[in-house]
Protein backbone atom coordinates (compact mmCIF):
# COMPACT_ATOMS: atom_id res chain seq x y z
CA UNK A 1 124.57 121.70 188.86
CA UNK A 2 123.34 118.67 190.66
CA UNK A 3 125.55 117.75 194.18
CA UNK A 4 126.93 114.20 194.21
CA UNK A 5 127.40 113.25 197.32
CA UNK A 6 130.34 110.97 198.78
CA UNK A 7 130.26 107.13 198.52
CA UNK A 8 132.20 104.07 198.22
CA UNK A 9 132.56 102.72 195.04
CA UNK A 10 132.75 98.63 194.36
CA UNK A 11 136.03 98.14 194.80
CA UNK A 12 136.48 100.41 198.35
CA UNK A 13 137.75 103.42 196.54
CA UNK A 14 136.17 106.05 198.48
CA UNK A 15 134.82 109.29 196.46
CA UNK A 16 134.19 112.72 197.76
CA UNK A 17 131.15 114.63 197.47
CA UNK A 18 131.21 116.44 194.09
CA UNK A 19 129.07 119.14 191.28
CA UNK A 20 128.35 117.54 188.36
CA UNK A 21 126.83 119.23 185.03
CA UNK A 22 123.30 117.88 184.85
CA UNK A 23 123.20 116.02 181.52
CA UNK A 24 123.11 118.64 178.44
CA UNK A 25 124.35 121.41 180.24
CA UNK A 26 127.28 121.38 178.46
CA UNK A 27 125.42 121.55 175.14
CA UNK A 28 123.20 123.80 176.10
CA UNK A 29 125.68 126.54 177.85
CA UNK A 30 128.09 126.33 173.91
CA UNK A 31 124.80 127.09 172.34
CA UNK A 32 124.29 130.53 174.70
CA UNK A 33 127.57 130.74 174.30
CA UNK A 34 127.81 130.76 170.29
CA UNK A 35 124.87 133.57 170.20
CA UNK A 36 126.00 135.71 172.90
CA UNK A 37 129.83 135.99 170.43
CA UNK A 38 127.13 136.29 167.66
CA UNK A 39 125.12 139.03 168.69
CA UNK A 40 128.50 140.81 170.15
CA UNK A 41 130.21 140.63 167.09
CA UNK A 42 127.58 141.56 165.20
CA UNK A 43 126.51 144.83 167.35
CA UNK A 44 130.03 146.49 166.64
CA UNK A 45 129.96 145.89 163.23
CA UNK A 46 132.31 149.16 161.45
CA UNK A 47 128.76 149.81 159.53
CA UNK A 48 128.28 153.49 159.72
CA UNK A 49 126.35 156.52 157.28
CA UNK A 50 127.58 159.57 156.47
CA UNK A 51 131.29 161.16 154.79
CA UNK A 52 133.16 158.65 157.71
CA UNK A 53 134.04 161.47 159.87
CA UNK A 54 133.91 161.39 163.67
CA UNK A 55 131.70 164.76 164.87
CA UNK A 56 133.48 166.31 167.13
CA UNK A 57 131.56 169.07 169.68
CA UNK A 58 131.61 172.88 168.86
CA UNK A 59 132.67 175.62 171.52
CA UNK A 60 129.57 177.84 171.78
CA UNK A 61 131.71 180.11 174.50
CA UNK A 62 132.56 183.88 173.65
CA UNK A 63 135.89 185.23 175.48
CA UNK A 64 135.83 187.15 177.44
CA UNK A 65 133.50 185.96 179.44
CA UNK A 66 131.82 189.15 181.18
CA UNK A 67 128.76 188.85 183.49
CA UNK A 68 126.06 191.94 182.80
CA UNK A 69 125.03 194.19 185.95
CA UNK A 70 127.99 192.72 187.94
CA UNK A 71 129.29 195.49 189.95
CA UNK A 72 132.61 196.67 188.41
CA UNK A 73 134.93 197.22 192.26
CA UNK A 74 137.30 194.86 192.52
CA UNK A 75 137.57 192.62 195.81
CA UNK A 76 138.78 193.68 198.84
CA UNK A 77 142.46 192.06 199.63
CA UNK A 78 142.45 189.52 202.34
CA UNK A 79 143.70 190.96 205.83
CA UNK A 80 145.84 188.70 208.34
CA UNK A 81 143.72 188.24 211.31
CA UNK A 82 146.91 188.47 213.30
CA UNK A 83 149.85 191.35 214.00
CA UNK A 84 152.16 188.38 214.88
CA UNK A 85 154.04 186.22 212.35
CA UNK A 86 153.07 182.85 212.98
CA UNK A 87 155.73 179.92 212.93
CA UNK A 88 154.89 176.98 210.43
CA UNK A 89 157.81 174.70 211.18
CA UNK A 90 157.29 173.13 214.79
């Protein structure tokens, strides 16, 4: 967009420095315009192949889940690393 700068016009109306569109910008930003709607609209067309149903995935997990040569003992409980009860409300 071209810059117009300030001036006085003829009758001492003073103007201040402006953007203008440069001549058939207009025209020529509706025409993008019109094919950028067209090729939306037309790229989500409801066209589609098949019986119309939405695939939806498959589980391919077995329960339960066991993990082979894992060692069987169970986990030791956590310990407190203190003999002392400790106070949370200071």
């Amino acid at each position: 967009m071209p810059w117009v700068r300030s001036y006085v016009r003829s009758d001492g109306t003073r103007v201040r420095g402006h953007s203008r569109w440069a001549p058939g910008a207009k025209r020529e930003t509706m025409i993008f315009a019109v094919v950028a709607l067209a090729v939306v609209g037309m790229g989500n067309s409801n066209i589609s192949t098949g019986n119309g149903k939405t695939p939806r995935p498959q589980s391919t997990v077995q329960y339960p889940i066991r993990f082979e040569g894992a060692s069987t003992e169970r986990a030791p409980r956590p310990r407190p690393t203190v003999s002392y009860p400790i106070r949370w409300q200071r």
